[in-house]
Protein backbone atom coordinates (compact mmCIF):
# COMPACT_ATOMS: atom_id res chain seq x y z
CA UNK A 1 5.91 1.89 -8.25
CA UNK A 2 4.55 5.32 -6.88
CA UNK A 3 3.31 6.43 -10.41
CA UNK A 4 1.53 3.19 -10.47
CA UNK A 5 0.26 2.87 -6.99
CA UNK A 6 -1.07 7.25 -8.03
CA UNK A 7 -2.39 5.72 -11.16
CA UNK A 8 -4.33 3.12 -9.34
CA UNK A 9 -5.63 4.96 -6.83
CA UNK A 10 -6.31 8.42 -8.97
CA UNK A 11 -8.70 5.46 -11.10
CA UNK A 12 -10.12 4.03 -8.53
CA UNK A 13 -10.31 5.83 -5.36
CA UNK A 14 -9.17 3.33 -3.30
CA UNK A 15 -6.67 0.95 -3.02
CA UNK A 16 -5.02 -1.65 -0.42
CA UNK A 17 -1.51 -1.92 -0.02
CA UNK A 18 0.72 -2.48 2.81
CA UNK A 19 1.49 0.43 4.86
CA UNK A 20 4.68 2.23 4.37
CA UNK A 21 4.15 2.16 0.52
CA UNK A 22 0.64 3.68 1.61
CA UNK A 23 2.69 6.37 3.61
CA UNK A 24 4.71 6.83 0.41
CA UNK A 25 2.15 7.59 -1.96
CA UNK A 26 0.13 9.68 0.37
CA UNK A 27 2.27 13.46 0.15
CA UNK A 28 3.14 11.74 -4.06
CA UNK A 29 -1.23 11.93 -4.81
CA UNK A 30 -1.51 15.10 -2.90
CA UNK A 31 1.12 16.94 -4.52
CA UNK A 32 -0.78 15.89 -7.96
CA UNK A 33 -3.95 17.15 -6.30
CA UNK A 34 -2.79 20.28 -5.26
CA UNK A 35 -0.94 20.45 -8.62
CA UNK A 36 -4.04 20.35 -10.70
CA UNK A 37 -6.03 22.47 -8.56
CA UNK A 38 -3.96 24.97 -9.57
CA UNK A 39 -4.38 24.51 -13.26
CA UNK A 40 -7.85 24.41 -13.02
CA UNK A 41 -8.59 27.29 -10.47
CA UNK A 42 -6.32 29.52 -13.24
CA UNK A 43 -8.73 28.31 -16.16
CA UNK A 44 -7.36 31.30 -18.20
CA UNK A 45 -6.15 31.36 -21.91
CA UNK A 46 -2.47 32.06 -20.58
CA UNK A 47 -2.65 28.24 -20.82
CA UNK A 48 -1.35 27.60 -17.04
CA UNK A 49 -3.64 24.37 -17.13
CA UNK A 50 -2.27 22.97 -20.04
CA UNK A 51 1.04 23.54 -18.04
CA UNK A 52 -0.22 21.98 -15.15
CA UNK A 53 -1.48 18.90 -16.98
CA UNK A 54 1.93 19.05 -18.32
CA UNK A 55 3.38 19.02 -14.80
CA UNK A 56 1.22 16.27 -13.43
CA UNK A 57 1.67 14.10 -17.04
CA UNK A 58 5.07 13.57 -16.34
CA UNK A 59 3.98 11.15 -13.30
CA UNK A 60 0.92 10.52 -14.80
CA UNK A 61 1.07 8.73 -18.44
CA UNK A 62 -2.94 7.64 -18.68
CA UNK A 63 -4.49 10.10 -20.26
CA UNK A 64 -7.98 9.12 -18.98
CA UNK A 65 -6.65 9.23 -15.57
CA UNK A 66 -5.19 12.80 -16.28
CA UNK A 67 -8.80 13.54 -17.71
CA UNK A 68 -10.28 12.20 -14.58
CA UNK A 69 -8.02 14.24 -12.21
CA UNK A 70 -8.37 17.75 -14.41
CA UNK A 71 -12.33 17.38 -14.69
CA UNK A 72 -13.91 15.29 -11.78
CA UNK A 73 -10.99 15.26 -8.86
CA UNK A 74 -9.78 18.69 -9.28
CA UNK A 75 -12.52 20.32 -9.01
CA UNK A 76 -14.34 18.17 -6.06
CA UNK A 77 -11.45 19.37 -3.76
CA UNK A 78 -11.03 23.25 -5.01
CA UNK A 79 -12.44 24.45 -1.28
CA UNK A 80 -10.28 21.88 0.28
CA UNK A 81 -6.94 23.14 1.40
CA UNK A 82 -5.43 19.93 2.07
CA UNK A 83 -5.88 16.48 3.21
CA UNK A 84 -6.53 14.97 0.43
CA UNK A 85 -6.44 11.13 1.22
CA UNK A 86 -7.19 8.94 4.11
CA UNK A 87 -5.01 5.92 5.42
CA UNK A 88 -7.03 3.16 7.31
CA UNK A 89 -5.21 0.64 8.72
CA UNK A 90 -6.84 -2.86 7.97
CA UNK A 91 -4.34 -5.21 9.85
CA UNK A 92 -1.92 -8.30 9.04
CA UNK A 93 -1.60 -10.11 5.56
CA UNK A 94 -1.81 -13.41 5.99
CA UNK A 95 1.11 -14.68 4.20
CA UNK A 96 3.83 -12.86 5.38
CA UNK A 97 1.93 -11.15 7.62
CA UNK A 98 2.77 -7.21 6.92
CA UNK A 99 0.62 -4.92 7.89
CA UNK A 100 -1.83 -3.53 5.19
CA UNK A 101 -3.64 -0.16 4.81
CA UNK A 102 -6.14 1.51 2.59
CA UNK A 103 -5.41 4.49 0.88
CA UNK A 104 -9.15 5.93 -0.04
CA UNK A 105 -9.75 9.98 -1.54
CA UNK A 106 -11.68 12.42 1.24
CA UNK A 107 -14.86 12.70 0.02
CA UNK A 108 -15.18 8.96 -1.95
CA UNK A 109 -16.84 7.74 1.13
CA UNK A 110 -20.81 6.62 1.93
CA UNK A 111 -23.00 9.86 1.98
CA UNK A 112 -26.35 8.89 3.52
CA UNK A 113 -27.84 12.14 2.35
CA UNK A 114 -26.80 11.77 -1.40
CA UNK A 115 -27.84 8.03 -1.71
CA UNK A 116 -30.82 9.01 -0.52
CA UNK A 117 -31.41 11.24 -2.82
CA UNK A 118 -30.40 9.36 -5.72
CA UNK A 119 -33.29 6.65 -4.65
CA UNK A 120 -35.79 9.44 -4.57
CA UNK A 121 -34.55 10.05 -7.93
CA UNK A 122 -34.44 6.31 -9.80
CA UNK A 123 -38.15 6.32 -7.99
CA UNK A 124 -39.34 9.13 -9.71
CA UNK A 125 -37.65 7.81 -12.78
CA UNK A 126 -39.57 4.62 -12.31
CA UNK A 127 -36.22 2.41 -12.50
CA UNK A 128 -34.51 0.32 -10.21
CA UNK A 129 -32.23 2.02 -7.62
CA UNK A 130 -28.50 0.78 -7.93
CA UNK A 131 -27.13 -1.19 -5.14
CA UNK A 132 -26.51 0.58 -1.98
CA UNK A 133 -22.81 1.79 -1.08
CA UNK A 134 -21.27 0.07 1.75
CA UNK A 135 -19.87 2.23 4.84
CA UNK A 136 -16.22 2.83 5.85
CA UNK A 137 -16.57 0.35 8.66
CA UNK A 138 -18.12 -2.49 5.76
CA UNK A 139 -15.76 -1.67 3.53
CA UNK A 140 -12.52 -2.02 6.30
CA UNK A 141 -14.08 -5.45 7.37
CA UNK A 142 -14.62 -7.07 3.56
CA UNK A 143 -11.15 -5.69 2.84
CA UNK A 144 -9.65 -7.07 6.10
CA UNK A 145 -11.56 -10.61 5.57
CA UNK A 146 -9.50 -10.43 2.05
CA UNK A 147 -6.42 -10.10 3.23
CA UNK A 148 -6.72 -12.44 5.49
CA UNK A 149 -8.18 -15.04 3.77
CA UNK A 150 -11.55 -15.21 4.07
CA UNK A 151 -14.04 -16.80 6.44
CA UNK A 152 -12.63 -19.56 9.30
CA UNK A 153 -14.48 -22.76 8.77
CA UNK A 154 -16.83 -23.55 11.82
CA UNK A 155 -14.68 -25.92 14.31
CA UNK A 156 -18.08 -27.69 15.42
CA UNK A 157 -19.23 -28.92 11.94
CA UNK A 158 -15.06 -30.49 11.15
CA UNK A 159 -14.66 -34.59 11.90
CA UNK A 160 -14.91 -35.27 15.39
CA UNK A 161 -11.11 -36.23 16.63
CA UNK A 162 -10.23 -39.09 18.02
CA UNK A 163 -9.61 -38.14 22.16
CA UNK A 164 -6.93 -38.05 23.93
CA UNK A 165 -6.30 -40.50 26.65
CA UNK A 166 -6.08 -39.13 30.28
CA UNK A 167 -3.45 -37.26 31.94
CA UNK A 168 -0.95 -39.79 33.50
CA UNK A 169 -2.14 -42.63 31.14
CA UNK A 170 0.45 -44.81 29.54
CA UNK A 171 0.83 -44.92 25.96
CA UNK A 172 0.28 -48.49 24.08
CA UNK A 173 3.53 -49.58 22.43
CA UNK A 174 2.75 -52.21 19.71
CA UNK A 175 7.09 -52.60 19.17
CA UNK A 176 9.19 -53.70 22.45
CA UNK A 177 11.71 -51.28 23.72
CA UNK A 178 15.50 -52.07 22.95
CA UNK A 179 17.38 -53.73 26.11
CA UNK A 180 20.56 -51.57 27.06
CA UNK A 181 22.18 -50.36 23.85
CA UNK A 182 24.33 -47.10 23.27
């Protein structure tokens, strides 16, 4: 399940799960992390990174994961000396209501600076720019309103009910009540 839950998360960056499995996996994917910065901070022809892919392949079976983590993740956290992930709690699931986290990468967050600079780039290019990257906080709140099943219907716009009758009021019986009996 931890390989998987790595594999998932290596992939995609982020993932929701509840939240002692997310406490699980955190120290798995950092020891992976920390694994392959190795191999790739001793690029030599010694071949250390072919025994660190080695090392993290034996959790890791997707190659295009292990490709990912050698040539993208690797390298994005070299000046980082730990701390690679971030747990954010996102609240109850509604079934069987356990609590639920997301487990996200450092650094796979909304940069304000960078997405601006990637408009001022599509402009120049004369293309569209892609659609804008939601916060931290928008991301916790669509995740949360997942897990918990979506929107709550308005009460106001439901069928009127029929009301109640007042406090003390007797009830009509359409059946008589049985004389004595045991």
């Amino acid at each position: 399940m931890l390989r998987n839950q790595a594999e998932a998360l290596l992939t995609h960056e982020h993932i929701t799960t509840t939240l002692p499995k997310a406490k699980e996996l955190r120290p798995f994917v950092e020891k992976l992390i920390t694994v392959a910065k190795r191999g790739v901070k001793a690029n030599d022809p010694k071949g250390r990174t072919l025994a660190a892919k080695r090392q993290v392949g034996r959790d890791i079976q997707n190659d295009d994961v292990l490709t990912k983590l050698f040539g993208d993740l690797a390298p994005r956290f070299m000046e980082r000396p730990g701390g690679y992930t971030r747990i954010l709690k996102l609240g109850f699931r509604r079934g069987d209501g356990a609590e639920t986290a997301m487990v996200e990468l450092v650094g796979s967050e909304f940069d304000p600076k960078k997405a601006a600079e990637e408009k001022a780039a599509a402009e120049a290019a004369g293309t569209d720019s892609p659609a804008p990257k939601k916060t931290v906080g928008e991301r916790l709140r669509a995740a949360a309103k997942n897990i918990r099943g979506g929107e709550k219907k308005d009460k106001k716009a439901a069928a009127p009910k029929a009301s109640k009758p007042a406090r003390g009021a007797q009830k009509k019986s359409t059946t008589p009540r049985k004389a004595g009996g045991s």
